[in-house]
N, C-alpha and C. Protein backbone atom coordinates (compact mmCIF):
# COMPACT_ATOMS: atom_id res chain seq x y z
N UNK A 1 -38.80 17.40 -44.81
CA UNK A 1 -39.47 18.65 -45.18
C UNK A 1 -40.70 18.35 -46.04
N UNK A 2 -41.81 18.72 -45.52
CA UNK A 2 -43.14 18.68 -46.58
C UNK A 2 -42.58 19.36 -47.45
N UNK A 3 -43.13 19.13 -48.81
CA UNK A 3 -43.74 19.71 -50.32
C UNK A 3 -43.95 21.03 -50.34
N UNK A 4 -43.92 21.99 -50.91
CA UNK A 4 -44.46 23.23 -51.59
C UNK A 4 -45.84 23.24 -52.07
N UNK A 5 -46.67 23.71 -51.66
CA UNK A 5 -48.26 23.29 -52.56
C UNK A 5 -47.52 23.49 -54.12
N UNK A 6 -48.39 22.63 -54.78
CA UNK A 6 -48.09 22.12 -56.22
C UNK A 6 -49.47 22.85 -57.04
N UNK A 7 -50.74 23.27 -56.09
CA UNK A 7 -51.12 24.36 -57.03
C UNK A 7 -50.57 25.19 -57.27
N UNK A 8 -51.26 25.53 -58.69
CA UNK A 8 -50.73 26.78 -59.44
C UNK A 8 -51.43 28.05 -59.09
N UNK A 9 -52.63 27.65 -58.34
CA UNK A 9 -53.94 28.39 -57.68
C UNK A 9 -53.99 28.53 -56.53
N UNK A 10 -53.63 29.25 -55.65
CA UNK A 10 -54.04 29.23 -54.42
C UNK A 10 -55.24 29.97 -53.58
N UNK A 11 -55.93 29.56 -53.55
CA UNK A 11 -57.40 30.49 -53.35
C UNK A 11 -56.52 31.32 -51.42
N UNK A 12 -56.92 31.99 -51.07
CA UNK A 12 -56.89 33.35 -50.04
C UNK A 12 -57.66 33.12 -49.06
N UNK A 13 -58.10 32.83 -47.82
CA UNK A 13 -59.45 32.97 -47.74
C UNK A 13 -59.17 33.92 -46.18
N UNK A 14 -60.00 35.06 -46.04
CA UNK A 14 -59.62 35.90 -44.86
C UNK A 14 -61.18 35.73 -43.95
N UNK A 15 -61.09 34.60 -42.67
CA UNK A 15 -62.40 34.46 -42.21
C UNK A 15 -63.11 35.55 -41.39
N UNK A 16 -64.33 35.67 -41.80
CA UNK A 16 -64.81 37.15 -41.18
C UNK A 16 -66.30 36.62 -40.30
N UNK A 17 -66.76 35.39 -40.95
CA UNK A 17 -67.79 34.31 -40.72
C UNK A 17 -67.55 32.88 -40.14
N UNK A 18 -67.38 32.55 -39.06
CA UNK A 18 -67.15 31.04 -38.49
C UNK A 18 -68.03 30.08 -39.68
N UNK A 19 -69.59 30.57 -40.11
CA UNK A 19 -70.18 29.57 -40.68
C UNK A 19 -69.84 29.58 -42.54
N UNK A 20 -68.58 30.43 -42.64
CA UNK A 20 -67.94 30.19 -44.17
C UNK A 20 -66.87 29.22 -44.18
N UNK A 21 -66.20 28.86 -43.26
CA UNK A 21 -65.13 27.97 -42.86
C UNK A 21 -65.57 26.56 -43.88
N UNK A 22 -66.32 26.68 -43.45
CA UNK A 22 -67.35 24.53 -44.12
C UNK A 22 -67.85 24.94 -45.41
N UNK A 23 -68.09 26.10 -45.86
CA UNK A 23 -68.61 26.20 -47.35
C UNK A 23 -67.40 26.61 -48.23
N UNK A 24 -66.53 27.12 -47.27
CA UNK A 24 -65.15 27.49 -48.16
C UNK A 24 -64.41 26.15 -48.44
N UNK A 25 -64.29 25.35 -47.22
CA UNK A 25 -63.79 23.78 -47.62
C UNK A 25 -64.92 23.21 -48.41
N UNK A 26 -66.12 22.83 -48.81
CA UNK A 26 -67.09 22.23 -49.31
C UNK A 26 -67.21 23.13 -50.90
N UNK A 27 -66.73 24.16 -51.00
CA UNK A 27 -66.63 24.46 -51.91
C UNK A 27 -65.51 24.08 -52.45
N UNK A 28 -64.35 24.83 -52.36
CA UNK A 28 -62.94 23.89 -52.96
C UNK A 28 -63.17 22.68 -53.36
N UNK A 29 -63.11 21.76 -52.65
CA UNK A 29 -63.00 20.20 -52.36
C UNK A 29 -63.79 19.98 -53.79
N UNK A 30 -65.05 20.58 -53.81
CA UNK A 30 -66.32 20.17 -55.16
C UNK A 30 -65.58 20.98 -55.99
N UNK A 31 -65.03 21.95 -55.99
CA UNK A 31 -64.81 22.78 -57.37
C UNK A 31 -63.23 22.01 -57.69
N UNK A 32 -62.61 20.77 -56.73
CA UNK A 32 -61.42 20.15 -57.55
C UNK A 32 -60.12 21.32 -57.58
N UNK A 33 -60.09 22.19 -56.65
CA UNK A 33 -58.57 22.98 -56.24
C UNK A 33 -58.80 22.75 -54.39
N UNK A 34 -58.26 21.61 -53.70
CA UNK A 34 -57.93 21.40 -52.34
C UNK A 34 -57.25 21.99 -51.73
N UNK A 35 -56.88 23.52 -52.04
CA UNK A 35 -55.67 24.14 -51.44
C UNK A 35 -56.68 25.29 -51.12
N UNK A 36 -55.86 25.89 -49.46
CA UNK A 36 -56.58 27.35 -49.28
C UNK A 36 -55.37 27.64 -47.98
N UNK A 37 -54.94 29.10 -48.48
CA UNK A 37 -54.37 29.93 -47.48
C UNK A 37 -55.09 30.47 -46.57
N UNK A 38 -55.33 30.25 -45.22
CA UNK A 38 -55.86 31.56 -44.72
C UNK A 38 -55.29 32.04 -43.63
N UNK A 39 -55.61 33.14 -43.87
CA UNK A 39 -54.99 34.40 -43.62
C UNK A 39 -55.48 34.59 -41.81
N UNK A 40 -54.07 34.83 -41.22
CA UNK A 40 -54.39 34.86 -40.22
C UNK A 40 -54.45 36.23 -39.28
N UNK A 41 -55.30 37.34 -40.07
CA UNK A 41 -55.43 38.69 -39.63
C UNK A 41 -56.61 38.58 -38.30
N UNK A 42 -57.23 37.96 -38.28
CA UNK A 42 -58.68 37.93 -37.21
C UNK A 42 -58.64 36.92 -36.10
N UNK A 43 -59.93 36.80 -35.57
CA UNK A 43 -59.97 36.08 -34.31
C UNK A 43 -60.17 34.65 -35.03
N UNK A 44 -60.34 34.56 -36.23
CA UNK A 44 -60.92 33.49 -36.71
C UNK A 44 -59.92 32.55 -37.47
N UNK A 45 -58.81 33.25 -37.65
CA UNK A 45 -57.84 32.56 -38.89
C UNK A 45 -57.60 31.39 -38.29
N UNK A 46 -57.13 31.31 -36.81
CA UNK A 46 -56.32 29.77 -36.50
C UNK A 46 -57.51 28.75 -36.19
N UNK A 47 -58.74 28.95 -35.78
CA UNK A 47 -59.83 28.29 -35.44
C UNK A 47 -59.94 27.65 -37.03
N UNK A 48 -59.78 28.11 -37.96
CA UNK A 48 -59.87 28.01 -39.41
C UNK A 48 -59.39 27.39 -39.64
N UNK A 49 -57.84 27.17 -39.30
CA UNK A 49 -57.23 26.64 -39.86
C UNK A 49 -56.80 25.07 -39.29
N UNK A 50 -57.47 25.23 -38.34
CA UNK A 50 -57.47 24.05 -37.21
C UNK A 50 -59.00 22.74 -38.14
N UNK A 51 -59.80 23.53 -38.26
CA UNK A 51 -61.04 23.14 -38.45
C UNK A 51 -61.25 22.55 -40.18
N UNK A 52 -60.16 23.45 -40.97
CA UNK A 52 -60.06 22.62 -42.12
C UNK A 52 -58.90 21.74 -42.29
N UNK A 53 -57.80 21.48 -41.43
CA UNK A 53 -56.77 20.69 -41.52
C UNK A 53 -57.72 19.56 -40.94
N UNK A 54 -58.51 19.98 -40.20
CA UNK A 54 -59.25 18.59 -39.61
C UNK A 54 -60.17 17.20 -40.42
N UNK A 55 -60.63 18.13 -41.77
CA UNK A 55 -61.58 17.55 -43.30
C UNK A 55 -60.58 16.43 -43.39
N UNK A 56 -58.93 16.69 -43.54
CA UNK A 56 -57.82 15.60 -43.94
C UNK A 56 -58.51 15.78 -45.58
N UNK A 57 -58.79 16.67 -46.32
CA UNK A 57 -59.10 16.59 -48.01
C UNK A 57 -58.82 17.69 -48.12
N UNK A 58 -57.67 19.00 -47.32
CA UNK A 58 -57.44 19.86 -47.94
C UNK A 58 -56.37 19.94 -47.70
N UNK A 59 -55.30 20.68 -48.51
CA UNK A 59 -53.86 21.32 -48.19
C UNK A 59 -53.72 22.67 -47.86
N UNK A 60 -53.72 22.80 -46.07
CA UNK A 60 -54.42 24.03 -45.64
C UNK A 60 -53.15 24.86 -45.03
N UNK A 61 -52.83 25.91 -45.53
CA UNK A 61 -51.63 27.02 -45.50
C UNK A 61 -52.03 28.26 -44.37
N UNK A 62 -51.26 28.56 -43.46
CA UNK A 62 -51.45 29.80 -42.80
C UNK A 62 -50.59 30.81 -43.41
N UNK A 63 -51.59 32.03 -43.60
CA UNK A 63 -50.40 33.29 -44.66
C UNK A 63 -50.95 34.54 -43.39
N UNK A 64 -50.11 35.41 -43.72
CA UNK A 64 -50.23 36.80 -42.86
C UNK A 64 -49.48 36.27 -41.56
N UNK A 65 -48.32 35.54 -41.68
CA UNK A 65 -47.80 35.35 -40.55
C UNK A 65 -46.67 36.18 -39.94
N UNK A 66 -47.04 37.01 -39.22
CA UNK A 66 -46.06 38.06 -38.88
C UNK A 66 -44.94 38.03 -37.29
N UNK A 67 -44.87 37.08 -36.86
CA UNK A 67 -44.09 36.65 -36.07
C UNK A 67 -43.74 34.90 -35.96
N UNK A 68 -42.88 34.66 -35.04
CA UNK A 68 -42.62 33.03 -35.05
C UNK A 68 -43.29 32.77 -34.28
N UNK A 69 -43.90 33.79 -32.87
CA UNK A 69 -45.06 33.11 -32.19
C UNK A 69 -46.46 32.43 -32.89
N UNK A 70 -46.82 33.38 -33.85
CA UNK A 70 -47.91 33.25 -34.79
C UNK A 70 -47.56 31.67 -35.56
N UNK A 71 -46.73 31.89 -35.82
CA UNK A 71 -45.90 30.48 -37.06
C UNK A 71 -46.03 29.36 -36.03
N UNK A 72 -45.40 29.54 -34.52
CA UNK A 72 -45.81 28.44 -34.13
C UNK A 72 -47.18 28.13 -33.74
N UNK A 73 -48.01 28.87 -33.76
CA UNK A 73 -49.40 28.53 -33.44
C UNK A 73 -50.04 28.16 -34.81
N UNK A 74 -49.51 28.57 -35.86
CA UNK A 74 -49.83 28.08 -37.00
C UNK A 74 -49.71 26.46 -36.92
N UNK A 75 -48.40 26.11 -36.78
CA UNK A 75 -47.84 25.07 -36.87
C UNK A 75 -48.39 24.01 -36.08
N UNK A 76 -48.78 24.43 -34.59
CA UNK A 76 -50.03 23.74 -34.07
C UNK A 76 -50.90 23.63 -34.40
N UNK A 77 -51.13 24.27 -35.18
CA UNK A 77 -52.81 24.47 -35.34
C UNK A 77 -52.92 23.18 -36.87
N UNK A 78 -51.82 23.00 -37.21
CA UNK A 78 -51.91 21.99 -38.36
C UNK A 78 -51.46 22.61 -39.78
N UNK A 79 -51.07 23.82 -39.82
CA UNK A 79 -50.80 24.26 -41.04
C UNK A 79 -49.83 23.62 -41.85
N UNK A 80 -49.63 23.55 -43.18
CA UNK A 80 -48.65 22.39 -43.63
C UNK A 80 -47.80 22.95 -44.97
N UNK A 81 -48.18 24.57 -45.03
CA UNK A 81 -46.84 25.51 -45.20
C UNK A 81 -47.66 27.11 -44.77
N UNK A 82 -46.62 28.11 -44.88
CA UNK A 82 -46.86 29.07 -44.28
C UNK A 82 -46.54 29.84 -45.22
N UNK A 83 -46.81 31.32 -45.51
CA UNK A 83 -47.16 32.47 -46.08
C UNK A 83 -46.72 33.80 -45.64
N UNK A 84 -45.51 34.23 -45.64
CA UNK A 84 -45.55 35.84 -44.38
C UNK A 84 -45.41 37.10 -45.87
N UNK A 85 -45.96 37.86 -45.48
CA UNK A 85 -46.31 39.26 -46.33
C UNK A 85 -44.67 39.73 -46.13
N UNK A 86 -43.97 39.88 -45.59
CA UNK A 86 -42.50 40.29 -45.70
C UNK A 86 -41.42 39.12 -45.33
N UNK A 87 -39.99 39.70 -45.38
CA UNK A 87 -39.18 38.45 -45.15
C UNK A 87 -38.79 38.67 -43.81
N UNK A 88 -39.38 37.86 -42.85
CA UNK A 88 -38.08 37.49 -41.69
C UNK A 88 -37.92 36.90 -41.57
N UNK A 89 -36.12 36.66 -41.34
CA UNK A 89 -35.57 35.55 -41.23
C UNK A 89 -35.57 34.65 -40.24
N UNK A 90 -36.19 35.28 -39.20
CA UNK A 90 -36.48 34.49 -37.99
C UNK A 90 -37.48 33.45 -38.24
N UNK A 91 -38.65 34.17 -38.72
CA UNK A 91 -39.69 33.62 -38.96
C UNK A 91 -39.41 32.20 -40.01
N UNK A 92 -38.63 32.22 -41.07
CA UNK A 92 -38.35 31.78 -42.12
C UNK A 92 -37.64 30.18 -41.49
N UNK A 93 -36.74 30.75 -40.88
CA UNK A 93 -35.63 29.82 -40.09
C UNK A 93 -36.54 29.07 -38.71
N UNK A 94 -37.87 29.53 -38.21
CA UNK A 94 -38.35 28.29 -37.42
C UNK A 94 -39.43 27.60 -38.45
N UNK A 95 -40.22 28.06 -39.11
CA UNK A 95 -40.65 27.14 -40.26
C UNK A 95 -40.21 26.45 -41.17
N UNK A 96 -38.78 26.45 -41.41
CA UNK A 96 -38.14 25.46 -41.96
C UNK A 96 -37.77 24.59 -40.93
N UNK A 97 -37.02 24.88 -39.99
CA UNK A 97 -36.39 23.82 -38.83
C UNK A 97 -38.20 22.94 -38.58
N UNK A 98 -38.75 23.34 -38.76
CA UNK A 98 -40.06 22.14 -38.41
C UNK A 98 -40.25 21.84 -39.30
N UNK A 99 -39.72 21.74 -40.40
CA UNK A 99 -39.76 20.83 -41.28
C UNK A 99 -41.16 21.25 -42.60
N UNK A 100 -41.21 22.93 -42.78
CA UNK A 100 -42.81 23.11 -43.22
C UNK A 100 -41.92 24.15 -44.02
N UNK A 101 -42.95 23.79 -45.58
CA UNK A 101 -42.20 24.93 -46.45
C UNK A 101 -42.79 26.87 -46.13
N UNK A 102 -42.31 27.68 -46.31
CA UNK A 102 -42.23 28.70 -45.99
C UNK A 102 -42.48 29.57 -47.51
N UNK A 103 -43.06 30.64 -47.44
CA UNK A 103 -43.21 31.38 -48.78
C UNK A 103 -43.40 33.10 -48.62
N UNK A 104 -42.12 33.62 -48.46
CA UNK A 104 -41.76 34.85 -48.04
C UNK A 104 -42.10 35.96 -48.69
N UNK A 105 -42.51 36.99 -48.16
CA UNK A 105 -43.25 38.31 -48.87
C UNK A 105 -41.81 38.88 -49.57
N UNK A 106 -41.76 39.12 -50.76
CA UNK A 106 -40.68 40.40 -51.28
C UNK A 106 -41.06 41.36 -52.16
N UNK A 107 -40.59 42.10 -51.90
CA UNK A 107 -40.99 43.53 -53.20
C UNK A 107 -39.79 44.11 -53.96
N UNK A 108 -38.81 44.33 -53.17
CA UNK A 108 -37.70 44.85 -53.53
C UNK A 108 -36.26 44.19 -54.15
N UNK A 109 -35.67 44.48 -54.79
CA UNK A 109 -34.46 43.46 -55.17
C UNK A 109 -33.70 43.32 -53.87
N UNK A 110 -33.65 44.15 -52.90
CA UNK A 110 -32.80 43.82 -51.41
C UNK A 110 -33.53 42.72 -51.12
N UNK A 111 -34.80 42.88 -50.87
CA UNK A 111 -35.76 41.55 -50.49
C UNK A 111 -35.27 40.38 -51.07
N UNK A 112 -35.53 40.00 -52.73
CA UNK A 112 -35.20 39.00 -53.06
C UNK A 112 -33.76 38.61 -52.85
N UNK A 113 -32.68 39.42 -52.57
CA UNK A 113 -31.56 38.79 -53.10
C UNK A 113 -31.08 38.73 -51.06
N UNK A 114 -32.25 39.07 -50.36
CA UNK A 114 -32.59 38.35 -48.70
C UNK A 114 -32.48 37.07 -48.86
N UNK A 115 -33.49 36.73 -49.35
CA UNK A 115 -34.34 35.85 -49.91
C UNK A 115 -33.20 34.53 -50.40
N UNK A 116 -32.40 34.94 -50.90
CA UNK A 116 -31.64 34.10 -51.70
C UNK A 116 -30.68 33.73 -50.96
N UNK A 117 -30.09 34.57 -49.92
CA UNK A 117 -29.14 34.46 -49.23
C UNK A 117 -29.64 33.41 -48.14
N UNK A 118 -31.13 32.90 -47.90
CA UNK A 118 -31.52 32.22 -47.02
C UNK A 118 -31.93 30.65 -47.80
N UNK A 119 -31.16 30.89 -48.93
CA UNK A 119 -31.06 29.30 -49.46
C UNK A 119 -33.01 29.29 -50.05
N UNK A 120 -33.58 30.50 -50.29
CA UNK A 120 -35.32 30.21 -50.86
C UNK A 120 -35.14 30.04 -52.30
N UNK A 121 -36.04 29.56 -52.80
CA UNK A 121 -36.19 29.86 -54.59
C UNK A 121 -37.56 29.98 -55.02
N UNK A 122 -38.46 29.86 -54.29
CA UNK A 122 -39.72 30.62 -54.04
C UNK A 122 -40.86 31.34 -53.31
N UNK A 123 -40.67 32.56 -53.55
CA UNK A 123 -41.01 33.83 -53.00
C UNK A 123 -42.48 34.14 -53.37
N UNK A 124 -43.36 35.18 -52.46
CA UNK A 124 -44.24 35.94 -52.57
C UNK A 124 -43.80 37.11 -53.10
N UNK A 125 -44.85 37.80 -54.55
CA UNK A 125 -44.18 39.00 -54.60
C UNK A 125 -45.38 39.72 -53.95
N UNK A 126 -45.53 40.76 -53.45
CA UNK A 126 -46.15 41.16 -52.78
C UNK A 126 -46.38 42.58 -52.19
N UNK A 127 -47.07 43.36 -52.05
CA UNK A 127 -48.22 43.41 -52.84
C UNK A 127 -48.12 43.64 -54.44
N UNK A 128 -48.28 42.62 -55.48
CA UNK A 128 -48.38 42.91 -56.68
C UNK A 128 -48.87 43.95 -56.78
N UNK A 129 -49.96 44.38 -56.41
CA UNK A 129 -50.87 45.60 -57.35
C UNK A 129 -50.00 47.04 -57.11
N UNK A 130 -49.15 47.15 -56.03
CA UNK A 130 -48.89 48.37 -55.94
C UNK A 130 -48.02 48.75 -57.20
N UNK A 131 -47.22 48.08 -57.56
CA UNK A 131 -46.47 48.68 -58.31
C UNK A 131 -47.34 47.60 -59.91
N UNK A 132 -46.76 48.02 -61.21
CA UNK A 132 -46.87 46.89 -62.38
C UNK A 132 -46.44 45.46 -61.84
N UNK A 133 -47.00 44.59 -61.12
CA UNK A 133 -46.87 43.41 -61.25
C UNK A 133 -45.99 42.86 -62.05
N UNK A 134 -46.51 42.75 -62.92
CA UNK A 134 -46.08 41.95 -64.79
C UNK A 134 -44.89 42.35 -64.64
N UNK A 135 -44.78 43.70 -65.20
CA UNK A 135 -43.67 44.42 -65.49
C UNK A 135 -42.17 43.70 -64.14
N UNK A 136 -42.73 43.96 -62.94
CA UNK A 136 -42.12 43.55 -62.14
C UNK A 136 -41.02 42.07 -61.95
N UNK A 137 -42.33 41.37 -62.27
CA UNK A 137 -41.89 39.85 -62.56
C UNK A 137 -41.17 39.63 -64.08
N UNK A 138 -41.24 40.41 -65.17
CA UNK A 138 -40.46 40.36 -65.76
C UNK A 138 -39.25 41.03 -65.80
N UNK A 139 -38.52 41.86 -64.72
CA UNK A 139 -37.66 42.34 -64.82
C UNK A 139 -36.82 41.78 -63.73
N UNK A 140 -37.13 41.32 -62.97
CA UNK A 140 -36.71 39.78 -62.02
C UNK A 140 -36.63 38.54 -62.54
N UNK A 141 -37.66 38.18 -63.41
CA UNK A 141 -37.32 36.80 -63.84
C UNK A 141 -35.72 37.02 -64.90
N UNK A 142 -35.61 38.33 -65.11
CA UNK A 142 -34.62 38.21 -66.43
C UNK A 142 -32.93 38.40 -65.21
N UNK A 143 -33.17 38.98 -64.57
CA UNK A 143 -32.37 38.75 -63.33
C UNK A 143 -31.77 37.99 -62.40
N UNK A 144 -33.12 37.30 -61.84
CA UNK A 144 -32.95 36.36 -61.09
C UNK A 144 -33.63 34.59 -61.28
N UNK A 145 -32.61 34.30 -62.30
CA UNK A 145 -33.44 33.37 -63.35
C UNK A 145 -33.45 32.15 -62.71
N UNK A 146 -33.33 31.90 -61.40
CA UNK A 146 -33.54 30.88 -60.52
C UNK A 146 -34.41 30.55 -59.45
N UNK A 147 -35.13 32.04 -59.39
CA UNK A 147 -36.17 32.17 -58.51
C UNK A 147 -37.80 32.03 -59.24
N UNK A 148 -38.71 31.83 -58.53
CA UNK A 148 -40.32 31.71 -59.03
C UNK A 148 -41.21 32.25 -57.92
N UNK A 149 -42.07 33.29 -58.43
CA UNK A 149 -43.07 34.00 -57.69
C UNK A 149 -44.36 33.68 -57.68
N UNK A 150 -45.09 34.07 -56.29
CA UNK A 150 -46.47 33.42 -56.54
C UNK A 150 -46.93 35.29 -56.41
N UNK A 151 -47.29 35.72 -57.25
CA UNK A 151 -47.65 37.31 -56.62
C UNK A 151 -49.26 37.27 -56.06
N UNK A 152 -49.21 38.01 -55.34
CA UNK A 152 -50.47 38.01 -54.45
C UNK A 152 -51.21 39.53 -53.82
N UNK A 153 -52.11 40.33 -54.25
CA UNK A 153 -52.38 41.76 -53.91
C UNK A 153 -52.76 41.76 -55.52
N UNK A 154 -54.28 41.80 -55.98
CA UNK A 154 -54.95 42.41 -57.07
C UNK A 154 -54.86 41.93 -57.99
N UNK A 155 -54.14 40.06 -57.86
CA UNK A 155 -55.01 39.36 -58.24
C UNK A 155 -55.99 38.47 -58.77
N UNK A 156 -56.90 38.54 -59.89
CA UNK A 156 -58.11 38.28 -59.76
C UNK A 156 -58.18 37.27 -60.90
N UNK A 157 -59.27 36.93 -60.94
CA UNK A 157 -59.46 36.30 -62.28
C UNK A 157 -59.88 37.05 -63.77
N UNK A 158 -59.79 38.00 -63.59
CA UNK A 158 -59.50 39.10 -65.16
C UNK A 158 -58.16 39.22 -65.53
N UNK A 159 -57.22 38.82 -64.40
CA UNK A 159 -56.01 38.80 -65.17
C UNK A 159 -55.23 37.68 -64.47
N UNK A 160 -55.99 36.64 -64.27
CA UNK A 160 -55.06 35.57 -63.96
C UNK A 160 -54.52 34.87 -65.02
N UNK A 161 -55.21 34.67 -65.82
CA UNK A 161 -54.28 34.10 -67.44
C UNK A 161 -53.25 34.51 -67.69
N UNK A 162 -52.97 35.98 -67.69
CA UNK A 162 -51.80 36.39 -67.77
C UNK A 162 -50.94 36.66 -66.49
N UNK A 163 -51.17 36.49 -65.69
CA UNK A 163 -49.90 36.10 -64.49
C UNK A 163 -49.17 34.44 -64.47
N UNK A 164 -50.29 33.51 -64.77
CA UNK A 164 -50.30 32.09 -64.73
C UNK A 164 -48.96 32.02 -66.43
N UNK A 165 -49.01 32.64 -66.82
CA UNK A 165 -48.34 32.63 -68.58
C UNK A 165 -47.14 33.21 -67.94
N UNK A 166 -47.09 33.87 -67.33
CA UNK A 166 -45.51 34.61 -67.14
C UNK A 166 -44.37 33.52 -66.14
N UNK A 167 -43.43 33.12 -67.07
CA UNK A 167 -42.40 32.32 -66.74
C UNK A 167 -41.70 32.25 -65.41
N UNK A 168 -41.81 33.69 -64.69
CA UNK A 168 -41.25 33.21 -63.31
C UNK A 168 -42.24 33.13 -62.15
N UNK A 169 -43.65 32.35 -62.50
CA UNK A 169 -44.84 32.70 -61.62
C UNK A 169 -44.70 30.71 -61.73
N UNK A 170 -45.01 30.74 -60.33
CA UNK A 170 -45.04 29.40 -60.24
C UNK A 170 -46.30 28.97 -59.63
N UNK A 171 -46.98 30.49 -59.45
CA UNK A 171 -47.98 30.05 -58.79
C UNK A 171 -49.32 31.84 -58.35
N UNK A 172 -50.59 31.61 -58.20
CA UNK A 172 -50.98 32.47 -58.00
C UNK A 172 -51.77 32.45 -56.39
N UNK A 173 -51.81 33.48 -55.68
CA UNK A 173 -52.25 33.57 -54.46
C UNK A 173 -53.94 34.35 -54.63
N UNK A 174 -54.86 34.64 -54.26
CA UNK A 174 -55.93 35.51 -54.81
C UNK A 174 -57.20 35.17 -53.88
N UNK A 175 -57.50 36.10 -53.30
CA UNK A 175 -59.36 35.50 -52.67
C UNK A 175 -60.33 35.67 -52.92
N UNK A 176 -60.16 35.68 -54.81
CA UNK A 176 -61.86 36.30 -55.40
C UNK A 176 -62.81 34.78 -55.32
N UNK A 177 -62.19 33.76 -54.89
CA UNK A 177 -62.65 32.40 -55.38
C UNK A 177 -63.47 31.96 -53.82
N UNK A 178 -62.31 32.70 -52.36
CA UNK A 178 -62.96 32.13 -51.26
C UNK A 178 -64.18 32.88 -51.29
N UNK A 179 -64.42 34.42 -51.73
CA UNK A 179 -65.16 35.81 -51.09
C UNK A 179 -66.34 34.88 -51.98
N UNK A 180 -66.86 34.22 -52.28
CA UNK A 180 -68.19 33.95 -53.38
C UNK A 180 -68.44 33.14 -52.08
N UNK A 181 -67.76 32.73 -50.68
CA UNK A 181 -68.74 32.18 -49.53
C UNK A 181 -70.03 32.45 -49.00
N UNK A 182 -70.34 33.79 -49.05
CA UNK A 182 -71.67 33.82 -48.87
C UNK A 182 -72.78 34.04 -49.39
N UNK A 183 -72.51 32.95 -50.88
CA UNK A 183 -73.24 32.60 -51.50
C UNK A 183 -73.73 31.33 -51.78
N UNK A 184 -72.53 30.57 -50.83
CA UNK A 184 -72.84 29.33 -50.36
C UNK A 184 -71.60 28.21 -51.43
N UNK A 185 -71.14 26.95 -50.82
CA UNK A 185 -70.42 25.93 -51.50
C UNK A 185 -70.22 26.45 -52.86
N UNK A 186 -71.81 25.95 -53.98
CA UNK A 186 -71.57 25.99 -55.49
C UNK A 186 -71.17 27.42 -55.78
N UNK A 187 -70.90 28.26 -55.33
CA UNK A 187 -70.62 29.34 -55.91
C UNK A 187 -69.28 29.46 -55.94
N UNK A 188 -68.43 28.74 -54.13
CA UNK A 188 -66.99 28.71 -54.37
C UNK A 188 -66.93 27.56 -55.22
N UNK A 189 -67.23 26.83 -55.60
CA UNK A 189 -67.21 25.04 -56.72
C UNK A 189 -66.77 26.11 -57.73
N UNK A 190 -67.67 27.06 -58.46
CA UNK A 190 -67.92 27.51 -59.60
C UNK A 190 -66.87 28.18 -59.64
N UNK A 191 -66.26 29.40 -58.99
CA UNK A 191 -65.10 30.04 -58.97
C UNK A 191 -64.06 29.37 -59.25
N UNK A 192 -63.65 28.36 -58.13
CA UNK A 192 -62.83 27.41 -58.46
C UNK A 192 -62.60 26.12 -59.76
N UNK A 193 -63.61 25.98 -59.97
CA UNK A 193 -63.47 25.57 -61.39
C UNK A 193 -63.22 26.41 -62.52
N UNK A 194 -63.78 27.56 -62.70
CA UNK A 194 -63.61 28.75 -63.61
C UNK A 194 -61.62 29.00 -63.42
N UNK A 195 -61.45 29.23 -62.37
CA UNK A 195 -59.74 29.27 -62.13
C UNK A 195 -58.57 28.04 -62.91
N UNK A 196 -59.67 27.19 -62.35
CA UNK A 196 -58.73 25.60 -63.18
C UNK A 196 -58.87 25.43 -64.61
N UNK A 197 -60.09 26.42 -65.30
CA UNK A 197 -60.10 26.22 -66.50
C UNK A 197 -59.03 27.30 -67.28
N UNK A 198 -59.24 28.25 -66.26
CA UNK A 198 -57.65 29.35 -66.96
C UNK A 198 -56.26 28.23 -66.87
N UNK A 199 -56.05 27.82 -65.61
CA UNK A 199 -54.76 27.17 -65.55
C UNK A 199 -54.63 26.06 -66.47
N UNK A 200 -55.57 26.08 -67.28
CA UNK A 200 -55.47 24.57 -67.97
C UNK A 200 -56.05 23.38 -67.55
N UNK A 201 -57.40 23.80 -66.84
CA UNK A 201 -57.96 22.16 -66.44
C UNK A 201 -57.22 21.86 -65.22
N UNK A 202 -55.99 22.29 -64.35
CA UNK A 202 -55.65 21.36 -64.05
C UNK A 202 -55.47 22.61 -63.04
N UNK A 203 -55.23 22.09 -61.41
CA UNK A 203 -54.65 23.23 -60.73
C UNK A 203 -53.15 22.80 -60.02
N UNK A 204 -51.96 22.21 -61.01
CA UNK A 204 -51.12 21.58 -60.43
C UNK A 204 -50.12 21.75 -61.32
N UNK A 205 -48.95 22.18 -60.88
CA UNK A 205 -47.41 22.32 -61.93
C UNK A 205 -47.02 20.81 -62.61
């Protein structure tokens, strides 16, 4: 079984531009966080994800995966863990059998304690913003004191310090860092460094 990304940062990136693909990797890579989810809502996500597994200098995640057909085209396509906005267990159970860590959408305590029943211990909470986030993750972490969330939905870097500080966050999901692409590389460098300086310099547990 591959690894869990070990950032604490996970930049988002939803491709809307074929020619952001190379400035979104060229940015990361210079701004020193090698990790990027992307999201496979468009015509563009798996071409994406094909095209930056290809650099071999990034740790490149497919998220928005809403079937096992998708997962396996992910999985072709080179992805080297996966991301789904809700839990299925189907989905869950062929991305593990290939040997690729998996990181399941939950919102609800039925969700997580899904979740648990499928042998996970780290979850997407998801969409954070709808409900108090914070509040959320602290009333789960005091619950379910074996699990760790990466929450993902709103966000940003105005309040990533304080998601990154809260004890059952093992990790943050967010695409304010990819969206500075069409402004070219140094702008994602700059984002991404600005992120590693909240996490402590460092973008790694």
């Amino acid at each position: 079984m591959l690894p869990l990304p070990s950032h604490r940062v996970v930049p988002l990136a939803s491709i809307s531009d074929l020619d952001h693909i190379d400035t979104i990797g060229d940015g990361l890579v210079a701004g020193g966080l090698p990790v990027v989810e992307v999201a496979l809502r468009g015509a563009h996500g798996l071409p994406a994800v094909k095209r930056l597994v290809a650099r071999g200098d990034l740790h490149v995640g497919a998220g928005t995966v809403l079937s096992v057909d998708l997962a396996r085209r992910a999985l072709d396509a080179g992805a080297t863990f996966v991301v789904t906005p809700g839990l299925d267990p189907e989905v869950v159970d062929y991305v593990r059998d290939a040997g690729v860590p998996v990181i399941p959408g939950v919102l609800t305590p039925t969700e997580v304690q899904a979740a648990m029943a499928l042998g996970l211990d780290r979850l997407k909470l998801f969409p954070a913003n709808v409900f108090d986030g914070l509040a959320l993750l602290t009333a789960y972490g005091d619950v379910y004191r074996d699990l760790r969330f990466m929450p993902s939905g709103g966000v940003r870097m105005q309040n990533l310090a304080a998601h990154l500080a809260h004890p059952a966050v093992f990790a943050v999901s967010g695409s304010w860092i990819t969206a500075a692409a069409p402004q070219g590389a140094g702008s994602v460098a700059a984002a991404a460094r600005a992120a590693l300086d909240v996490a402590g310099g460092r973008g790694t547990t």
